[in-house]
PDB file of N, CA and C in Angstrom:
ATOM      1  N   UNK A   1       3.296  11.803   3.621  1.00  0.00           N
ATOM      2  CA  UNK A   1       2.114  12.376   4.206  1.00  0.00           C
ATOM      3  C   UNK A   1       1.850  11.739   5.560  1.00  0.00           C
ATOM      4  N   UNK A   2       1.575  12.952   6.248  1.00  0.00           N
ATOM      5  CA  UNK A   2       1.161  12.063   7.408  1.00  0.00           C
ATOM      6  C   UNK A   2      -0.185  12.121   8.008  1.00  0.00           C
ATOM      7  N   UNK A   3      -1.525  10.870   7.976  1.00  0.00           N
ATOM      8  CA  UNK A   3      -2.564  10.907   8.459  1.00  0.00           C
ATOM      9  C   UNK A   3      -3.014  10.389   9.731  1.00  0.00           C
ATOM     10  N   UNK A   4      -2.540  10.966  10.702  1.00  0.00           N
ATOM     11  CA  UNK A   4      -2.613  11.065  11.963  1.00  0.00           C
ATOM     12  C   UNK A   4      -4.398  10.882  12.315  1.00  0.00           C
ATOM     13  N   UNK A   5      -5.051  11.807  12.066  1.00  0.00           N
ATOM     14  CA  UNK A   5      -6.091  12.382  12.154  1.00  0.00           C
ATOM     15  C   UNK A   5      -7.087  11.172  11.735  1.00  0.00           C
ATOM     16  N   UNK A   6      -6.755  10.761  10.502  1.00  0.00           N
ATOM     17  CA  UNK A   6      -7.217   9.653   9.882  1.00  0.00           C
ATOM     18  C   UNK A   6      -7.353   8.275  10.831  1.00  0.00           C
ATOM     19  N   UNK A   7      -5.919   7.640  10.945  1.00  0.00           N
ATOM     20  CA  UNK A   7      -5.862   6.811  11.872  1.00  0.00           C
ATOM     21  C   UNK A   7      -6.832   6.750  13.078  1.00  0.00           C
ATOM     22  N   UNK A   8      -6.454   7.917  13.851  1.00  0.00           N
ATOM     23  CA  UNK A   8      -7.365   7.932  15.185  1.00  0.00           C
ATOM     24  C   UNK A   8      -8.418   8.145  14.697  1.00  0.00           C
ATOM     25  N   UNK A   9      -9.451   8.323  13.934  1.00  0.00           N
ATOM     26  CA  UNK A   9     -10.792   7.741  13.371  1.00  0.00           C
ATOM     27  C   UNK A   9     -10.900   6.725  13.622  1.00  0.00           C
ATOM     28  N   UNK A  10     -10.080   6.077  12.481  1.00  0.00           N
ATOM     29  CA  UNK A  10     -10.199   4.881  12.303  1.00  0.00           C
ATOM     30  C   UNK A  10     -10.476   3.892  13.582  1.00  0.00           C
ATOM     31  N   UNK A  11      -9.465   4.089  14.224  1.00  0.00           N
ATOM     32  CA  UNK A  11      -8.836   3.364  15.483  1.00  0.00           C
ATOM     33  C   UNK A  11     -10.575   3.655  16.284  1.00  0.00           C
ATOM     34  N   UNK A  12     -10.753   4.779  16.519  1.00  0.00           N
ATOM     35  CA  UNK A  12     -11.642   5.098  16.966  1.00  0.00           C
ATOM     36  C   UNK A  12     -13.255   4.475  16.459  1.00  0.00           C
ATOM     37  N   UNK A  13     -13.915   4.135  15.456  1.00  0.00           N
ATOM     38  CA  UNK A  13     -14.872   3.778  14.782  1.00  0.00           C
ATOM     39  C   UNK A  13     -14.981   2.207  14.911  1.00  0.00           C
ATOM     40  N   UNK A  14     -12.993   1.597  14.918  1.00  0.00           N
ATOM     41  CA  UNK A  14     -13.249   0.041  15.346  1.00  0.00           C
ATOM     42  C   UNK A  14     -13.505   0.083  16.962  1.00  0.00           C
ATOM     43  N   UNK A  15     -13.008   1.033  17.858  1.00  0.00           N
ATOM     44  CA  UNK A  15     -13.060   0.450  19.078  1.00  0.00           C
ATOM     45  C   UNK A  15     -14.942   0.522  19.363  1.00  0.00           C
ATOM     46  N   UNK A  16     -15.590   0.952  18.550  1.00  0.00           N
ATOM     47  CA  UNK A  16     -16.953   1.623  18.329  1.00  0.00           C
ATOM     48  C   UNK A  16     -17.637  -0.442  18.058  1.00  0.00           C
ATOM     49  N   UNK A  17     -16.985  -0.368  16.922  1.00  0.00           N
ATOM     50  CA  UNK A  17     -17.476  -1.433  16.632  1.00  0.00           C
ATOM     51  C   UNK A  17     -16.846  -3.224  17.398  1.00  0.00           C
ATOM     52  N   UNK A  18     -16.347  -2.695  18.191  1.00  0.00           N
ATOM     53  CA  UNK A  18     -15.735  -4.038  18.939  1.00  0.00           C
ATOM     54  C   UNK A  18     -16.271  -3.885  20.142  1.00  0.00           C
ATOM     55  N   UNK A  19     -16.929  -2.513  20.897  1.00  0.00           N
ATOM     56  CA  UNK A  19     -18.009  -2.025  21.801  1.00  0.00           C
ATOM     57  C   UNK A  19     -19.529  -3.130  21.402  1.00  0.00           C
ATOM     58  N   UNK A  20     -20.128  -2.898  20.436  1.00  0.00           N
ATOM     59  CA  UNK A  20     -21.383  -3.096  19.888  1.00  0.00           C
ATOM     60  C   UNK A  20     -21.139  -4.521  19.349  1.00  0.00           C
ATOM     61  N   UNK A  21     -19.803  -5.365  19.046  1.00  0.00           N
ATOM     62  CA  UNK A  21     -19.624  -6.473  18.863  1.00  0.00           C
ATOM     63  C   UNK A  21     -19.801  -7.569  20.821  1.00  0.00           C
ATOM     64  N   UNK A  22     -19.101  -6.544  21.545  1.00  0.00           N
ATOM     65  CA  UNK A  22     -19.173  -6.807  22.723  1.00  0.00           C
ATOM     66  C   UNK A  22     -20.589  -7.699  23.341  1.00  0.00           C
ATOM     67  N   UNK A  23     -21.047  -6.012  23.082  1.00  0.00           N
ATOM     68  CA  UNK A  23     -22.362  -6.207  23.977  1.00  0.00           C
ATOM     69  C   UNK A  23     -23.725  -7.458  23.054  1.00  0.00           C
ATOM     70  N   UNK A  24     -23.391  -7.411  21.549  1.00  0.00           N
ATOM     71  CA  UNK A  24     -24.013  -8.588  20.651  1.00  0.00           C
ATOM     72  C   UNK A  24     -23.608  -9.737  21.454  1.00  0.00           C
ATOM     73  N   UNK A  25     -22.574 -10.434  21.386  1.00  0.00           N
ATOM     74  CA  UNK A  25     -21.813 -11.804  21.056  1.00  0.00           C
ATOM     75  C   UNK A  25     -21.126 -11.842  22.671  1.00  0.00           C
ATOM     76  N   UNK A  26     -21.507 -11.211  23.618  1.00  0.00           N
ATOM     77  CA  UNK A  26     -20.759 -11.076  24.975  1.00  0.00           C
ATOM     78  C   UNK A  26     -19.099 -10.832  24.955  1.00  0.00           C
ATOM     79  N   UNK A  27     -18.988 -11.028  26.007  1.00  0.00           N
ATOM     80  CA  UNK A  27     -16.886 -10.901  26.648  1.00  0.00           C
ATOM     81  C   UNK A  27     -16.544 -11.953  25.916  1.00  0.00           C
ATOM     82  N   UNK A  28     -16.678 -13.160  26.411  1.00  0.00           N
ATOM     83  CA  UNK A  28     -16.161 -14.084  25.470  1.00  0.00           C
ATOM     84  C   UNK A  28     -15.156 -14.414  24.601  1.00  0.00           C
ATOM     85  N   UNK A  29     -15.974 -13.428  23.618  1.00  0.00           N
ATOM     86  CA  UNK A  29     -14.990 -14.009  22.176  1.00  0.00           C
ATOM     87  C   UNK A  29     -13.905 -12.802  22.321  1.00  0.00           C
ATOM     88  N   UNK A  30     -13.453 -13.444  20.773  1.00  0.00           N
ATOM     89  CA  UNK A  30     -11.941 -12.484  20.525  1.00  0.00           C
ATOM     90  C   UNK A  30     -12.413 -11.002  19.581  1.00  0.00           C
ATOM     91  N   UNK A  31     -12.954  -9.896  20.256  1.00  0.00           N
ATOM     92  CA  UNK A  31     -13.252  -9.003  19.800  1.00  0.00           C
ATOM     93  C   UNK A  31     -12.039  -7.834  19.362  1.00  0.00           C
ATOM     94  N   UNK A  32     -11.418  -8.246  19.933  1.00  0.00           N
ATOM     95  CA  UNK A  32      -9.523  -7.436  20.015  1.00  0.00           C
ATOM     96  C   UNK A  32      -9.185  -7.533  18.788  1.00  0.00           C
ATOM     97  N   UNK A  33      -9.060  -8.546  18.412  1.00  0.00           N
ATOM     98  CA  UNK A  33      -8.845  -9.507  16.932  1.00  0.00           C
ATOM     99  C   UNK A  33      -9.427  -8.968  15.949  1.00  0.00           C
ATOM    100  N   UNK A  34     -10.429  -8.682  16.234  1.00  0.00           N
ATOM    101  CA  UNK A  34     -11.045  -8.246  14.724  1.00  0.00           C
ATOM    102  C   UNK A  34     -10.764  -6.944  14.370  1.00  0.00           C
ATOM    103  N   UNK A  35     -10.394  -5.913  15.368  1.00  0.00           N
ATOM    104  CA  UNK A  35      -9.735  -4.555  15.596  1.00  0.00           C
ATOM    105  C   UNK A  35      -8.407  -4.269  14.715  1.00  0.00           C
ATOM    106  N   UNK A  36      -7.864  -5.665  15.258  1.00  0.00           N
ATOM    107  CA  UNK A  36      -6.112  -5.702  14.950  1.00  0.00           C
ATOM    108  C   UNK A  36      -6.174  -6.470  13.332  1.00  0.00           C
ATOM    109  N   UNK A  37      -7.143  -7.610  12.957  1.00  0.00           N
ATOM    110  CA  UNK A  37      -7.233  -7.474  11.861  1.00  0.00           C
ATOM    111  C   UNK A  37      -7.866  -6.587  10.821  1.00  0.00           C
ATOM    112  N   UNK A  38      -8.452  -5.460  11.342  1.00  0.00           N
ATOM    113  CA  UNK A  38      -9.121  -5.179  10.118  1.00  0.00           C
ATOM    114  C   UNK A  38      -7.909  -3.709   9.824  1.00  0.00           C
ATOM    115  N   UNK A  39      -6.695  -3.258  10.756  1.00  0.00           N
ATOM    116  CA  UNK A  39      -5.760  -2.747  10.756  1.00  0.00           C
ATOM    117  C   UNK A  39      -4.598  -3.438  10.023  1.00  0.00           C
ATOM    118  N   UNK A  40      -4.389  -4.783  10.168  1.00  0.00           N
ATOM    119  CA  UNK A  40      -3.168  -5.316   9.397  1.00  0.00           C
ATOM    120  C   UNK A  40      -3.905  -5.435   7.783  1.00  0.00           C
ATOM    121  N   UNK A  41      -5.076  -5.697   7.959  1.00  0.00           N
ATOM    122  CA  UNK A  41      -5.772  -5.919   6.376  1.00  0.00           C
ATOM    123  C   UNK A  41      -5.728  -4.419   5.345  1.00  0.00           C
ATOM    124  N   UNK A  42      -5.962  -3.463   6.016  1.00  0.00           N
ATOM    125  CA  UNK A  42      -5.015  -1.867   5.725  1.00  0.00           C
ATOM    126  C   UNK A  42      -3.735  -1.752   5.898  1.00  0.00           C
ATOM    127  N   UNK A  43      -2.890  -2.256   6.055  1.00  0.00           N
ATOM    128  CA  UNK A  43      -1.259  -1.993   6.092  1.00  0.00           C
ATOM    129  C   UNK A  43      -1.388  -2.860   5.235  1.00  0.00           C
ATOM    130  N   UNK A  44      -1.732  -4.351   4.146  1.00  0.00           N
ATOM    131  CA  UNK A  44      -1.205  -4.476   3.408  1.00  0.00           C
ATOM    132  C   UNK A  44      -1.843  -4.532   2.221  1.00  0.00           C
ATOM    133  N   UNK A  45      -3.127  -3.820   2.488  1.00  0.00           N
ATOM    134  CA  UNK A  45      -3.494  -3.144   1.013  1.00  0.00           C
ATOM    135  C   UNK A  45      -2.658  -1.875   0.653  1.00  0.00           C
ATOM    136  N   UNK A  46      -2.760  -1.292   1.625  1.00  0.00           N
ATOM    137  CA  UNK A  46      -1.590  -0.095   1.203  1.00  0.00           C
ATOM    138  C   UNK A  46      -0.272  -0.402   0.562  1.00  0.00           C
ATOM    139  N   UNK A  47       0.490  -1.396   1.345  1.00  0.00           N
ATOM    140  CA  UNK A  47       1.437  -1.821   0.786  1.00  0.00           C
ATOM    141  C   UNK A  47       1.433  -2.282  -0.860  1.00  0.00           C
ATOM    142  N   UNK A  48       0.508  -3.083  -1.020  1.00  0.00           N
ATOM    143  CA  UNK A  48       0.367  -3.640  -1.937  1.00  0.00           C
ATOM    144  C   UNK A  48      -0.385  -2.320  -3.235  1.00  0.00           C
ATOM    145  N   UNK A  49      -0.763  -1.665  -2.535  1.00  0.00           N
ATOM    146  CA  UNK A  49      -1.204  -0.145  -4.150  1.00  0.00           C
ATOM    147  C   UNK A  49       0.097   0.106  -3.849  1.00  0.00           C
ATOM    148  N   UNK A  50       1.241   0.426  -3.113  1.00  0.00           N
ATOM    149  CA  UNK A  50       2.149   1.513  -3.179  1.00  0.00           C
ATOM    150  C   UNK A  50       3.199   0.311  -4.258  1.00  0.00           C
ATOM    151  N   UNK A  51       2.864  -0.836  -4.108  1.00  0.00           N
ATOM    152  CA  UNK A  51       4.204  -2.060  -5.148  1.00  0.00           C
ATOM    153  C   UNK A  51       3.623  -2.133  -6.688  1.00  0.00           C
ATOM    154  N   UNK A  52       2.288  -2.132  -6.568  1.00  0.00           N
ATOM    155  CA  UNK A  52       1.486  -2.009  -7.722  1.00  0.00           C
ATOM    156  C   UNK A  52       1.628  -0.578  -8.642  1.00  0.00           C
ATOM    157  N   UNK A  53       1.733   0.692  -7.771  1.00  0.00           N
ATOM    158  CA  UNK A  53       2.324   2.048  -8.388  1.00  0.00           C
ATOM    159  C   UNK A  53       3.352   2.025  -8.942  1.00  0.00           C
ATOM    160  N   UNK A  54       4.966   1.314  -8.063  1.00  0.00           N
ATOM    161  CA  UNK A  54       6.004   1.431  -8.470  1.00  0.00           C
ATOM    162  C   UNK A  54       5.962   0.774  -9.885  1.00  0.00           C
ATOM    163  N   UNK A  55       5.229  -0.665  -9.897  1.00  0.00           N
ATOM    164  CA  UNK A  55       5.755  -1.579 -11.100  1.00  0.00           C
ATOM    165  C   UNK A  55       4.760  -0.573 -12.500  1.00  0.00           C
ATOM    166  N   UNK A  56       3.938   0.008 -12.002  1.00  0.00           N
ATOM    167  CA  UNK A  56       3.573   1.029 -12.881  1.00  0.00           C
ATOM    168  C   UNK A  56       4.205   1.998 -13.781  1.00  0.00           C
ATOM    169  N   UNK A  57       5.399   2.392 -12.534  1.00  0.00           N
ATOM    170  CA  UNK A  57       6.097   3.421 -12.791  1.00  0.00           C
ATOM    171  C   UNK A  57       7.818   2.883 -13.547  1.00  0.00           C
ATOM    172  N   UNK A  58       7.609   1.417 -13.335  1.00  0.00           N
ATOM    173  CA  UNK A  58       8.640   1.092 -14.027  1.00  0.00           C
ATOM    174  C   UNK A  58       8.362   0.847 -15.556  1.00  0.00           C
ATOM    175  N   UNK A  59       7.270   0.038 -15.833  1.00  0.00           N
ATOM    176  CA  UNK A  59       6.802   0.124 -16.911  1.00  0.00           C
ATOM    177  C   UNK A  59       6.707   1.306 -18.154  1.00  0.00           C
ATOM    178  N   UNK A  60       6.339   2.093 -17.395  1.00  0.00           N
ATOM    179  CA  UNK A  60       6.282   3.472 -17.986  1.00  0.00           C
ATOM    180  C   UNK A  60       7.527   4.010 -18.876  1.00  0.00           C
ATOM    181  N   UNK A  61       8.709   3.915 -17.284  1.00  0.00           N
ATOM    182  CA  UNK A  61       9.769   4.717 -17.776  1.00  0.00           C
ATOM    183  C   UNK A  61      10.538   3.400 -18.736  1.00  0.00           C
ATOM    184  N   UNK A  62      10.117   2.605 -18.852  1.00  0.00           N
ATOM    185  CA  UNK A  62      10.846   1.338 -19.744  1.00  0.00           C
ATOM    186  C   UNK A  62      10.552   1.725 -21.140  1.00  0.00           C
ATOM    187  N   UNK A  63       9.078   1.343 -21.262  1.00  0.00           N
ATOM    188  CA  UNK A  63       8.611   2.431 -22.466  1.00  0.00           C
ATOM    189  C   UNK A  63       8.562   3.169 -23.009  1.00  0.00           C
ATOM    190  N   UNK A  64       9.015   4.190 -22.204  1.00  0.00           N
ATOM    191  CA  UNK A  64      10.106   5.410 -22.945  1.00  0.00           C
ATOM    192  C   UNK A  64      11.243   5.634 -22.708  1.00  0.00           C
ATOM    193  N   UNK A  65      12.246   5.002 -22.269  1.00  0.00           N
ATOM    194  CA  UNK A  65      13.312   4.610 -22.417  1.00  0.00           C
ATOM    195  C   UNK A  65      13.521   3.922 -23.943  1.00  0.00           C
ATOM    196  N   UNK A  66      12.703   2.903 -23.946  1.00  0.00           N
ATOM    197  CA  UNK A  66      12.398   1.935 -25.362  1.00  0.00           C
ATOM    198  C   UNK A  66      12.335   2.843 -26.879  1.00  0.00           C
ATOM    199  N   UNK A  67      11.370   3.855 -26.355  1.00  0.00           N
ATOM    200  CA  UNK A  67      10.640   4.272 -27.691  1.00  0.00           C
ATOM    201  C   UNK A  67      12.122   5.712 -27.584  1.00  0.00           C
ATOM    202  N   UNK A  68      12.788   6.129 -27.105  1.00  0.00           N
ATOM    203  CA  UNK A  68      13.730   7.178 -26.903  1.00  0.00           C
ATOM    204  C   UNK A  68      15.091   6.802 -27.838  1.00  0.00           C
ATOM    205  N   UNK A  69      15.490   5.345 -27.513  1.00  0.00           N
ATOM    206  CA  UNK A  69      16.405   4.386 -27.691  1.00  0.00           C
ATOM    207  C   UNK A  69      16.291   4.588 -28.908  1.00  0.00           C
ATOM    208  N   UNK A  70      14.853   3.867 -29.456  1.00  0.00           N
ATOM    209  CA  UNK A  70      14.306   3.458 -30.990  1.00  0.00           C
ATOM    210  C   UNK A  70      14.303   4.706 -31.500  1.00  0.00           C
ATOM    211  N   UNK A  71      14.076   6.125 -30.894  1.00  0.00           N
ATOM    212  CA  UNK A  71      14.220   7.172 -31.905  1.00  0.00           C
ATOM    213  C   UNK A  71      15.861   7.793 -31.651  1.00  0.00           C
ATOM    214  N   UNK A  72      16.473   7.335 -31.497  1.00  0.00           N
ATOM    215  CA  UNK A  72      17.986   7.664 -31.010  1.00  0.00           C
ATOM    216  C   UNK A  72      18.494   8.903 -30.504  1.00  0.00           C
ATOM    217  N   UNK A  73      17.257   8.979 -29.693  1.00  0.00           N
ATOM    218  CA  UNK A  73      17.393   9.803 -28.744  1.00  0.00           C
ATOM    219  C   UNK A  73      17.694   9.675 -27.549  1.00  0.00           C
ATOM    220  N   UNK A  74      18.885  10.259 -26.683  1.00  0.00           N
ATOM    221  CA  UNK A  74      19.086   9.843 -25.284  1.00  0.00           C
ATOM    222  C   UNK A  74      17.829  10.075 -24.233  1.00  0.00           C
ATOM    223  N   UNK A  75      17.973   9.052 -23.336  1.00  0.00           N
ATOM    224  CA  UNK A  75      16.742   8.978 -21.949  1.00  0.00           C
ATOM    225  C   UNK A  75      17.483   9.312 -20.872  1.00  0.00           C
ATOM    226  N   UNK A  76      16.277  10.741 -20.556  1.00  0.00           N
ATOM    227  CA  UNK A  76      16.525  11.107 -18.937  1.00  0.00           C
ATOM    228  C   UNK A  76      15.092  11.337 -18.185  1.00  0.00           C
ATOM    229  N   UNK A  77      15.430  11.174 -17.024  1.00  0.00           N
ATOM    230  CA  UNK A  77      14.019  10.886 -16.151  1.00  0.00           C
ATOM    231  C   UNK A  77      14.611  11.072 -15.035  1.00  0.00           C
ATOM    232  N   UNK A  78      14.398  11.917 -14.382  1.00  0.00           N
ATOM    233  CA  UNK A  78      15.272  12.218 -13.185  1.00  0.00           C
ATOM    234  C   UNK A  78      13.725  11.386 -12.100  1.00  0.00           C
ATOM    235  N   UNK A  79      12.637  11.214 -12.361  1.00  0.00           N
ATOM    236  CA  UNK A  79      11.789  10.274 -11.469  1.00  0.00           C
ATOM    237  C   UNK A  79      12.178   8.418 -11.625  1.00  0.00           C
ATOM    238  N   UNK A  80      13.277   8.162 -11.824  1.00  0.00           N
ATOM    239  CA  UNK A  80      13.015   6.864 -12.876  1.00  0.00           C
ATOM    240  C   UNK A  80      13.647   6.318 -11.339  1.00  0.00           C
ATOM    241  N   UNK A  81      13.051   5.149 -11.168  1.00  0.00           N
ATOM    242  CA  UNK A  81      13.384   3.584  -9.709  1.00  0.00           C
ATOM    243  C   UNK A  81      14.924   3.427 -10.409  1.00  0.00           C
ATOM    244  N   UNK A  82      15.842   3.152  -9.321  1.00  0.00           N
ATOM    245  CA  UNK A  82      17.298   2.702  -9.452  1.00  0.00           C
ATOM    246  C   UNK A  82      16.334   1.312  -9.761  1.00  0.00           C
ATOM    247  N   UNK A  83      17.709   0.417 -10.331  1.00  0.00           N
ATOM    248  CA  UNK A  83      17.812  -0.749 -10.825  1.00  0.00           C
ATOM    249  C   UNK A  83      17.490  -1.747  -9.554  1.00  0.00           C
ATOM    250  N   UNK A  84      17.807  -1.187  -8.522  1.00  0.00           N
ATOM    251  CA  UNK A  84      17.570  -2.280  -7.831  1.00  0.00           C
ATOM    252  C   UNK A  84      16.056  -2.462  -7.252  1.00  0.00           C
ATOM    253  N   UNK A  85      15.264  -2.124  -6.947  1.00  0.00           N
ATOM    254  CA  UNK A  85      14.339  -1.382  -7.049  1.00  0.00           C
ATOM    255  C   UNK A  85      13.168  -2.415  -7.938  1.00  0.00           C
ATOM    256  N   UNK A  86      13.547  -2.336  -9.056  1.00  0.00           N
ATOM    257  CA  UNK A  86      13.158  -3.552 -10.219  1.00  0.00           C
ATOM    258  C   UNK A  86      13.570  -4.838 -10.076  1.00  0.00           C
ATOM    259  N   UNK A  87      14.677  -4.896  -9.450  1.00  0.00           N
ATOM    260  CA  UNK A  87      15.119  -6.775  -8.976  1.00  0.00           C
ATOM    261  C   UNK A  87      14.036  -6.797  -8.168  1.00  0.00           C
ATOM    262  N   UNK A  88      14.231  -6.172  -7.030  1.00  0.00           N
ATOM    263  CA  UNK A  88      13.115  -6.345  -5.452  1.00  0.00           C
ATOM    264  C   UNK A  88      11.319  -6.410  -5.902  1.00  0.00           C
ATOM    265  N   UNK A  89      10.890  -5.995  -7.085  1.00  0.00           N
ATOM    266  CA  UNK A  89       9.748  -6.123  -7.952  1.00  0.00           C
ATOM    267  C   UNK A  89       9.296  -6.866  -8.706  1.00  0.00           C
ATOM    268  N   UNK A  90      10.685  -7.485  -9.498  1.00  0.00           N
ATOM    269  CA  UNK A  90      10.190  -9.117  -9.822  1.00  0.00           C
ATOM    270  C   UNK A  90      10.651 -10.184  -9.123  1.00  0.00           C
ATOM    271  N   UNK A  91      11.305 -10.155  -8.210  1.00  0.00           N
ATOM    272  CA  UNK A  91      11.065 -11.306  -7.057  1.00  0.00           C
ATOM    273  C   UNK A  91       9.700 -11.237  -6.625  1.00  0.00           C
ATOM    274  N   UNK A  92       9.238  -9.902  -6.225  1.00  0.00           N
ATOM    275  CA  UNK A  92       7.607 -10.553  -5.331  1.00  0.00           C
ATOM    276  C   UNK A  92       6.599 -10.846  -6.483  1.00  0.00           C
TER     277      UNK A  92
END
């Protein structure tokens, strides 16, 4: 998906609020900063729901893989994470 539209809000509402931080707290300080952090603090919440989904989604298909096995029935999941995928998930 792409939220283009979104972003430049966004982008737009901090430069709003680093305006009105300005004119509070003067030139001075590091008003840039708080722009650029409150942007990296969204890139890795995102990141972090999209690692939190996957290990979701591994769980899942483990569990029925498991319970498929136990009824001796073969498992297919054409949505299922390659193996590697799951190494790179329990390292972090």
């Amino acid at each position: 998906m792409n939220h283009a539209t979104e972003m430049q809000e966004l982008n737009q509402l901090l430069d709003e609020q680093v305006e009105i931080s300005k004119r509070l707290y003067g030139e001075d300080s590091k008003h840039e900063a708080y722009k650029q952090t409150k942007i990296n603090d969204l890139k890795k919440r995102m990141g972090n729901a999209v690692l939190t989904e996957m290990r979701e989604q591994i769980k899942e298909d483990r569990a029925k893989r498991f319970y498929q096995k136990k009824q001796g029935r073969p498992y297919s999941n054409f949505t299922y994470v390659p193996h590697a995928w799951e190494q790179i998930l329990t390292i972090l």
